[in-house]
Every structure is written in structure tokens, then in C-alpha cells.
Protein backbone atom coordinates (compact mmCIF):
# COMPACT_ATOMS: atom_id res chain seq x y z
CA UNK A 1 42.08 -22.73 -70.62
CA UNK A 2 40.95 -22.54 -66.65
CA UNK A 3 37.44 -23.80 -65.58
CA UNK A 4 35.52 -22.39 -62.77
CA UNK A 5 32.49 -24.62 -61.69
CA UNK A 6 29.83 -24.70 -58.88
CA UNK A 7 26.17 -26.07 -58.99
CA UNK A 8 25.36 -23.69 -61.09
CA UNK A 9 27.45 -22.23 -63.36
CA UNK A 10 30.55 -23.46 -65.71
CA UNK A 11 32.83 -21.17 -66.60
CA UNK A 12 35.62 -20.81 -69.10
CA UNK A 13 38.46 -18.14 -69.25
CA UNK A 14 41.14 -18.25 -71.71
CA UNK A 15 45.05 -17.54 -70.91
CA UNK A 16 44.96 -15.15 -73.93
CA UNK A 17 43.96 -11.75 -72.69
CA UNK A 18 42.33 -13.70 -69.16
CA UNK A 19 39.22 -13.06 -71.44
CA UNK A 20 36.01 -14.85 -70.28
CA UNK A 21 34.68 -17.78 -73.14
CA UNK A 22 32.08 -19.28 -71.05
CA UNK A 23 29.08 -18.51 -68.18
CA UNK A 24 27.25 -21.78 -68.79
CA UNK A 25 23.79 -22.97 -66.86
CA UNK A 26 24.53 -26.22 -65.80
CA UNK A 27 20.84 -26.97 -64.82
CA UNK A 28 19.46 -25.62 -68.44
CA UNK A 29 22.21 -26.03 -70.51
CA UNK A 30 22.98 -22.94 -72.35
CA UNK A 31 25.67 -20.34 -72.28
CA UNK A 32 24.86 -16.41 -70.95
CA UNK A 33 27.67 -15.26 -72.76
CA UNK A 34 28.41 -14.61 -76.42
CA UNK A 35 29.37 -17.58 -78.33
CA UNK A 36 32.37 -15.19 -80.55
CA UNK A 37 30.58 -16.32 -83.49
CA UNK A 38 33.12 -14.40 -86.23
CA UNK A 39 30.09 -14.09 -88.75
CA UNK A 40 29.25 -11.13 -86.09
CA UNK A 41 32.05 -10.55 -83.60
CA UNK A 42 34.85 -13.26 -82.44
CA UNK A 43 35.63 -12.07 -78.93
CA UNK A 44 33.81 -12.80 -76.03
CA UNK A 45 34.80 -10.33 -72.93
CA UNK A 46 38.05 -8.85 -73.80
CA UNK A 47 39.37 -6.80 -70.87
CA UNK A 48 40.45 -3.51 -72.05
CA UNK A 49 43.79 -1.98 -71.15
CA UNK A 50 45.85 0.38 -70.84
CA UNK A 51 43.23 2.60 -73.19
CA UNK A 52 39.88 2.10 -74.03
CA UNK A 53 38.37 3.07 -77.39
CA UNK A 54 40.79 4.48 -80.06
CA UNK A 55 43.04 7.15 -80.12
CA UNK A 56 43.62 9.27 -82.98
CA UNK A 57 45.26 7.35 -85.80
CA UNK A 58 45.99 5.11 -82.93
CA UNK A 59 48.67 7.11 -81.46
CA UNK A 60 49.62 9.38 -78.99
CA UNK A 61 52.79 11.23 -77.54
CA UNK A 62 55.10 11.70 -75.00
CA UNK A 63 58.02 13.25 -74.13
CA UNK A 64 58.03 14.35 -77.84
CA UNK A 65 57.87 10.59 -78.97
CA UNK A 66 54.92 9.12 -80.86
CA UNK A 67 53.57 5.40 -79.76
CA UNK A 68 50.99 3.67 -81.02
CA UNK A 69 48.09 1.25 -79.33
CA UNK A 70 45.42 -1.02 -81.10
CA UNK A 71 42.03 -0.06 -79.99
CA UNK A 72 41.06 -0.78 -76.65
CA UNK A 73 44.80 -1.64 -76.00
CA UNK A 74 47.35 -4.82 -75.65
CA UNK A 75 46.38 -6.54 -72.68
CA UNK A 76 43.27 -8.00 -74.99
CA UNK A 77 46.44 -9.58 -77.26
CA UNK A 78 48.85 -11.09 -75.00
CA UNK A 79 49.40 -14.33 -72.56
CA UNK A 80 48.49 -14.18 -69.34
CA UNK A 81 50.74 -16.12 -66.54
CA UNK A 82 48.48 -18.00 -64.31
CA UNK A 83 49.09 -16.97 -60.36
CA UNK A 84 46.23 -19.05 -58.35
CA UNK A 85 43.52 -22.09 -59.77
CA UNK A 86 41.19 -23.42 -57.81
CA UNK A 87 37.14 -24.81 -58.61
CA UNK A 88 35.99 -21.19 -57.97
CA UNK A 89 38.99 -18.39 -58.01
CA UNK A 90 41.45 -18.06 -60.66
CA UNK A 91 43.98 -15.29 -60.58
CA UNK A 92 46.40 -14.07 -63.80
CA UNK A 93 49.22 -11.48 -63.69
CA UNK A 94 50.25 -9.45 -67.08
CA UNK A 95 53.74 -7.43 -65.92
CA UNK A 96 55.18 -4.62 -68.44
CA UNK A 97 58.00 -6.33 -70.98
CA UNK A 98 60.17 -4.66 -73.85
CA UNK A 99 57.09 -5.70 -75.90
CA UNK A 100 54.33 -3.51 -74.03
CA UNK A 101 57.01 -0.64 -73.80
CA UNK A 102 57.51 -0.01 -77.18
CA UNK A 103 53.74 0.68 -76.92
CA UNK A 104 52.91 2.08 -73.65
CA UNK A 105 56.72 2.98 -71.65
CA UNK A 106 55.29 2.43 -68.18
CA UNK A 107 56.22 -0.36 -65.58
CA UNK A 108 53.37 -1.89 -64.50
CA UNK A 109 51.50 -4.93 -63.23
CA UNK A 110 47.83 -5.85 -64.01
CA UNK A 111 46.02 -8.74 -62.12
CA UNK A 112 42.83 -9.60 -63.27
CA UNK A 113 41.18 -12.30 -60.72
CA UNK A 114 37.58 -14.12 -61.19
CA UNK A 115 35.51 -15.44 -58.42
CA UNK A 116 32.53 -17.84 -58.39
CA UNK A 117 30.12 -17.64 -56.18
CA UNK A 118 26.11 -19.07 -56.47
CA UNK A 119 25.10 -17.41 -59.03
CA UNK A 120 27.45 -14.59 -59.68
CA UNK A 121 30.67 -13.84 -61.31
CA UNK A 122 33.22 -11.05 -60.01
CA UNK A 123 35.46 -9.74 -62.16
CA UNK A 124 38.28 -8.00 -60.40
CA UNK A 125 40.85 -5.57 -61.72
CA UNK A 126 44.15 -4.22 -60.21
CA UNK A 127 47.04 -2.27 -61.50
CA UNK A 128 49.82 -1.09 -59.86
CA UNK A 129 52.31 1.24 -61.28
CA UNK A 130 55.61 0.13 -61.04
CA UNK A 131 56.89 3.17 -63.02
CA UNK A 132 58.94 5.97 -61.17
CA UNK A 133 56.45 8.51 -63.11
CA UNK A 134 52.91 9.33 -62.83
CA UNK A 135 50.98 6.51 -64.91
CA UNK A 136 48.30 7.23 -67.19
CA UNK A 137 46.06 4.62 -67.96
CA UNK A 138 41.92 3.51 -68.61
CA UNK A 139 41.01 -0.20 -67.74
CA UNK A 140 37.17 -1.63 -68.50
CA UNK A 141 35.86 -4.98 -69.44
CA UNK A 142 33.40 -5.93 -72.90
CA UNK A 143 31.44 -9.01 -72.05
CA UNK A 144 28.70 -9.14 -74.77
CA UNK A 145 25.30 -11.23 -73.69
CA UNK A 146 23.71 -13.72 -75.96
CA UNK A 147 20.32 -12.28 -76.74
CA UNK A 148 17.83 -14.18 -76.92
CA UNK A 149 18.76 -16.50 -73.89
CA UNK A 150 18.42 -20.29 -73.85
CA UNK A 151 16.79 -19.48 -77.34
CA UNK A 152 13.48 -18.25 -76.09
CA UNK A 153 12.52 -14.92 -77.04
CA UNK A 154 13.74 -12.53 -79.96
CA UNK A 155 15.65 -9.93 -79.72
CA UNK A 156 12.85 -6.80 -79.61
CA UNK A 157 11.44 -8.89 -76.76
CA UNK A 158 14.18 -7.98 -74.22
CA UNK A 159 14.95 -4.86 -71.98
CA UNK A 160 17.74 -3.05 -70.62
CA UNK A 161 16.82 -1.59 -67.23
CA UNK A 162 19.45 0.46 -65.20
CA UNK A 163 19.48 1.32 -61.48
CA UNK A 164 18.93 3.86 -59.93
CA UNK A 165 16.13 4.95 -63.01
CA UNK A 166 16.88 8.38 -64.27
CA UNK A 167 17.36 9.80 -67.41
CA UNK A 168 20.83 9.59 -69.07
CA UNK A 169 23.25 11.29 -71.38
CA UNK A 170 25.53 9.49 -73.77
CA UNK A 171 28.92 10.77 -76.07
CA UNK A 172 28.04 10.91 -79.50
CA UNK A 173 30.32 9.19 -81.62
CA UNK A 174 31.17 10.73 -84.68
CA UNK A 175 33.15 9.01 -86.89
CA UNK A 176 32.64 5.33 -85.22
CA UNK A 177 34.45 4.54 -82.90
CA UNK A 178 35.55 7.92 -82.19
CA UNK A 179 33.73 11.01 -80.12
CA UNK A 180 32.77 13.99 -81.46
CA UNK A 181 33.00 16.04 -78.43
CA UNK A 182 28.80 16.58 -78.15
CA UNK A 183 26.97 14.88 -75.26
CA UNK A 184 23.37 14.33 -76.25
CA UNK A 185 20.22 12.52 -73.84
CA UNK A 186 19.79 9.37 -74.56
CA UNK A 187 16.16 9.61 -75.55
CA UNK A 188 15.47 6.07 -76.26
CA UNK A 189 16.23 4.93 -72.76
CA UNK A 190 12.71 6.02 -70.83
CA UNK A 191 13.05 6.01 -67.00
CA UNK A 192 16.19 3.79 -66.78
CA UNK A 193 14.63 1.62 -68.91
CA UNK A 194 15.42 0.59 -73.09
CA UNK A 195 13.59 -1.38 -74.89
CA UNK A 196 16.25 -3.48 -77.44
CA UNK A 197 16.25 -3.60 -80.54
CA UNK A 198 18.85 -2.75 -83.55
CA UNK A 199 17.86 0.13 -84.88
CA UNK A 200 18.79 2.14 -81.60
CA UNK A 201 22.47 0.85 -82.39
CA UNK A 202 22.88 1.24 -86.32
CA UNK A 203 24.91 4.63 -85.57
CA UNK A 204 27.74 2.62 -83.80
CA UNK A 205 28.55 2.58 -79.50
CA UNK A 206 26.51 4.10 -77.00
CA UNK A 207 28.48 5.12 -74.33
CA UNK A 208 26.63 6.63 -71.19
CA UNK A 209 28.33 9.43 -69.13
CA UNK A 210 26.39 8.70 -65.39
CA UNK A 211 28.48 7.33 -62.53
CA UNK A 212 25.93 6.95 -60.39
CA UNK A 213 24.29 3.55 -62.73
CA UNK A 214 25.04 0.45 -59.79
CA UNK A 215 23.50 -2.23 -61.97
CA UNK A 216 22.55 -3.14 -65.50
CA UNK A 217 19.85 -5.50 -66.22
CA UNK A 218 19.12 -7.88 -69.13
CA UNK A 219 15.96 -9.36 -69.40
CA UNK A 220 12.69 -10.62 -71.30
CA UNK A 221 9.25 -11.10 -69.86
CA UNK A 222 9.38 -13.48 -72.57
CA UNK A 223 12.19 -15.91 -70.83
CA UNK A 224 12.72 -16.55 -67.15
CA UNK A 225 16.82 -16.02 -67.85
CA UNK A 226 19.26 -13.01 -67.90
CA UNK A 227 21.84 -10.89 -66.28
CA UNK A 228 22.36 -7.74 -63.88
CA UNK A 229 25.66 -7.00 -64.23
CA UNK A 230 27.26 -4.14 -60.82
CA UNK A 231 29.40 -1.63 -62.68
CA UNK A 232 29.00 0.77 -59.40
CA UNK A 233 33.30 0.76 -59.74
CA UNK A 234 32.84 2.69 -63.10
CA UNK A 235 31.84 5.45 -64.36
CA UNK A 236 30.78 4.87 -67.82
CA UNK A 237 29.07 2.44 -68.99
CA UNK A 238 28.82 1.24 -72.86
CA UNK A 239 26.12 -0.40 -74.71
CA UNK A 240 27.47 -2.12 -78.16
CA UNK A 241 26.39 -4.49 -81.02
CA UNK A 242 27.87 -4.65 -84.35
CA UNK A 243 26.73 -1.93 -86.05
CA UNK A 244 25.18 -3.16 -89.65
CA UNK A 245 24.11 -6.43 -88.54
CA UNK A 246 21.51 -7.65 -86.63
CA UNK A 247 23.80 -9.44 -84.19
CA UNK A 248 22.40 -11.61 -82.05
CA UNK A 249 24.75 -10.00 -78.40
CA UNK A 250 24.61 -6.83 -76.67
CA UNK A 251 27.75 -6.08 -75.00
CA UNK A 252 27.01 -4.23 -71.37
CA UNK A 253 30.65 -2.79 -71.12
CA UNK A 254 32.11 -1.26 -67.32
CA UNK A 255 34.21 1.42 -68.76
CA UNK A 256 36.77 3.52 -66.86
CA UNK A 257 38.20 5.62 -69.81
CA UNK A 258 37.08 6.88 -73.18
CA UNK A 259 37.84 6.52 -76.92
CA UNK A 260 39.47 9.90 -78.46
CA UNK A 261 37.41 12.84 -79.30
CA UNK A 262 38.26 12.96 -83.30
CA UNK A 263 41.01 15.35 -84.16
CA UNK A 264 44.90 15.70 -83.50
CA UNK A 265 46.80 12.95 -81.71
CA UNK A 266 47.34 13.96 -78.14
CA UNK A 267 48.58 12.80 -74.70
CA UNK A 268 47.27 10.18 -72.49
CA UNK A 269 47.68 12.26 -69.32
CA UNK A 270 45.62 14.87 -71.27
CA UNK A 271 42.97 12.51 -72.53
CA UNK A 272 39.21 12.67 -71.03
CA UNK A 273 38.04 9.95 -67.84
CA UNK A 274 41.83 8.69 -67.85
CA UNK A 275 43.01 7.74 -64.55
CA UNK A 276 46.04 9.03 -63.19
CA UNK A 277 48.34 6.70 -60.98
CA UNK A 278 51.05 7.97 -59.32
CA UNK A 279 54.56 6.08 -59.10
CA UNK A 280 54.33 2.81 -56.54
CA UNK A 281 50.52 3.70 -56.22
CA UNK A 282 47.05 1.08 -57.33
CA UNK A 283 44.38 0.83 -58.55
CA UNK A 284 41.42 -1.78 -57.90
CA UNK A 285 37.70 -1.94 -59.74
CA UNK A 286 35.40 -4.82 -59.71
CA UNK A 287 32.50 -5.68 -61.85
CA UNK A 288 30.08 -8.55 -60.97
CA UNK A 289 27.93 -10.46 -63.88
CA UNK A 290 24.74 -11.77 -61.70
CA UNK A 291 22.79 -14.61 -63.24
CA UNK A 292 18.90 -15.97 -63.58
């Protein structure tokens, strides 16, 4: 386990996926970020890589062969190696292995770095394709948000506000987690703004097709506390609970890359949002988790 720590904030990232545990208010004593409870959900911020979402009965194909993925990918599974440590950076490096090929046969590295700074969090993400081929790929992070904050508050008592305001669409999904293909607006979110509660997320993810969102805010008038979390780099973003519980988190999720429309199993290269990185070319997106 590394430790970032200024004034401020603490914060705790696990080797394990280089998946966030911690974003802890030093002055008030409570953590901004989902405690993994596994009554609810046991993760925390998984980064999510080289898909995002599921693919159709978890596979896909190429060159006539079938692989297969776990949803939202491997990275989330596997160690990290640790390339820089200090009170407020810390740096780790996942490279490709016989392990990740049998899954996804592409040479690649992925750094994922953190940086601490006042108040705010930057998660940065950079791939490079090491592959002689033309690399298909999606990359996002999941960091779900204890709601209420610091305890104060309930749930209904908090709003998600985006930036710029405008009215949104969203992909229906249809079975969970998959898409059905249909985009419809996203009628609960007035004016950029949603007011929480569980309801609006009983019918699974609500992923939001608008690149032009910069910021994502979480907050009560209620409590003094919350987040704005940048996800200008991406252009989806995805708004999760769990789905039959009321679950005390809402995960505000940067995604670059979609889960499968349901149907046949297909091709990476084919699939909708993927990114396409040609051979020696990379790849670099940042998010930034803002705290008050």
C-alpha cells in the first residue's frame, strides 16, 4: 500500500490494480471515497482497462481466434510494479505478460500516476502500444463517492451538477450491463443538474454520451463537503450505484470506451468509442477528483 499526504488530504492506493482506497480529510476526519463495504460493492476506484463494460459473453475475436476479458478488463486484477514514491506523486507501470496475452495479444505498457496537490487529486493515464499492429483499446476510471459525506445529510439531500449545464443524452442499457443500441434524454437531469436519489438508478448504469461535460459536481446544501471531479479528457461519463440496493456511493466514472451493444460477439477494432493506437504510438488522459 502507498500513502500520499499533504495538510489536507491522506490518501491510500493499493498495488493491486493501482486502485485508489482512500481520499481522507485530515482536518474533519472522514473519508470522500467509498469505504468497499462488500454488503454493497467491495471496490473502491478500479481503473478500467483494456475494455470498459462487457462484451458479449465476454468475448471477442481476432484474426479468427476467440479471447475472452472480465468486465471492465484485467488491469483491475493484477499487481502493479511501483516506478516513483514520494509524499505527493506515486507512479505504477503494468507491461503486457504471457498472462494478459492470452486475453488481450497486444504489447503494451500502462502507467497510471497520482498527484497531490491542496486539495485535489490527479489521476493520470498513459498507454503506449508496444505492439507492431494497430492497438485497440478503452481505458476509464470508477471512483464511487460516499454519499452522505462526513455523515451529514441523506442521500435525497445531495445533487449532481455538471458543467457546462445543458441537457444530456444517455445509452440505454438493456440487459444490465449491456447497451441496447437506443440513446434516450436523460430527463431526470434538469439543466445540468440531478437531484439523487435511488430510484433514478434501479434500471442499472447511466452512461452519458456528451464530450463536452468538464466537471462533475457532488454536493448537499445540507453539508459543507463534496467533490467536482474534471473528466474534460473523456468523453463519456457514467453515473452508477448498485442497482437493487439503496447503496450508500455514487460512482462518477471518466469513461473512454463503452460496454457491448447486446448481440453477437464482435471485434474490438469494430466496437463503439474504442480508441485506436497505432504501433509505437500513446495515449495520455487525466482525471482530477477536487475536494471541499
Amino acid at each position: 500500500m502507498l500513502t500520499l499526504e499533504n495538510e489536507q488530504l491522506f490518501v491510500e492506493i493499493a498495488t493491486k490494480g493501482a486502485e485508489l482506497q482512500k481520499i481522507y480529510n485530515k482536518q474533519e476526519n472522514f473519508d470522500y471515497l467509498w469505504t468497499g463495504d462488500p454488503d454493497f460493492w467491495g471496490s473502491h476506484a478500479p481503473n478500467l482497462f483494456p475494455i470498459i463494460g462487457r462484451l458479449n459473453d465476454y468475448k471477442y475475436t481476432k484474426d479468427g481466434k476467440t479471447y475472452e476479458l472480465p468486465q471492465h478488463g484485467f488491469a483491475k486484477d493484477l499487481e502493479f510494479e511501483v516506478a516513483e514514491a514520494s509524499d505527493i506523486n506515486a507512479v505504477f507501470v503494468l507491461k503486457s505478460t504471457d498472462e494478459t496475452k492470452a486475453m488481450y495479444p497486444y504489447n503494451f505498457s500502462l502507467v497510471i500516476s497520482y498527484n497531490l496537490e491542496g486539495s485535489e487529486l490527479k489521476t493520470t493515464y498513459q498507454v503506449t502500444n508496444e505492439s507492431t499492429e494497430t492497438m485497440p483499446f478503452s481505458i476509464g476510471g470508477h471512483p464511487a463517492f460516499n454519499i452522505p459525506m462526513n455523515g451529514e445529510g441523506t442521500y435525497d439531500d445531495y445533487t449532481l451538477r455538471i458543467e457546462p449545464k445543458k441537457e444530456v443524452n444517455y445509452f440505454e442499457s438493456d440487459p444490465v450491463p449491456y447497451r441496447s443500441g437506443n440513446k434516450k434524454p436523460f430527463k431526470n437531469m434538469k439543466n445540468g443538474v440531478l437531484n439523487m436519489n435511488h430510484e433514478t438508478f434501479r434500471d442499472g448504469l447511466i452512461i452519458i454520451d456528451e464530450p463536452t461535460i468538464e466537471t462533475v459536481t457532488l454536493a448537499s446544501p445540507q453539508n459543507k463537503h463534496g467533490v467536482t471531479v474534471d473528466i474534460s479528457d473523456f468523453p463519456y461519463l457514467c453515473l452508477w450505484t448498485k442497482e437493487q440496493m439503496d447503496a450508500p456511493f455514487i460512482c462518477i466514472e471518466p469513461f473512454y470506451g463503452l460496454p457491448d451493444v447486446i448481440g453477437e460477439i464482435g471485434k474490438l477494432e469494430e466496437k463503439e468509442g474504442i480508441i485506436l493506437l497505432e504501433a509505437n504510438e500513446q495515449k495520455e488522459v487525466s482525471f482530477t477528483i477536487t475536494t471541499f
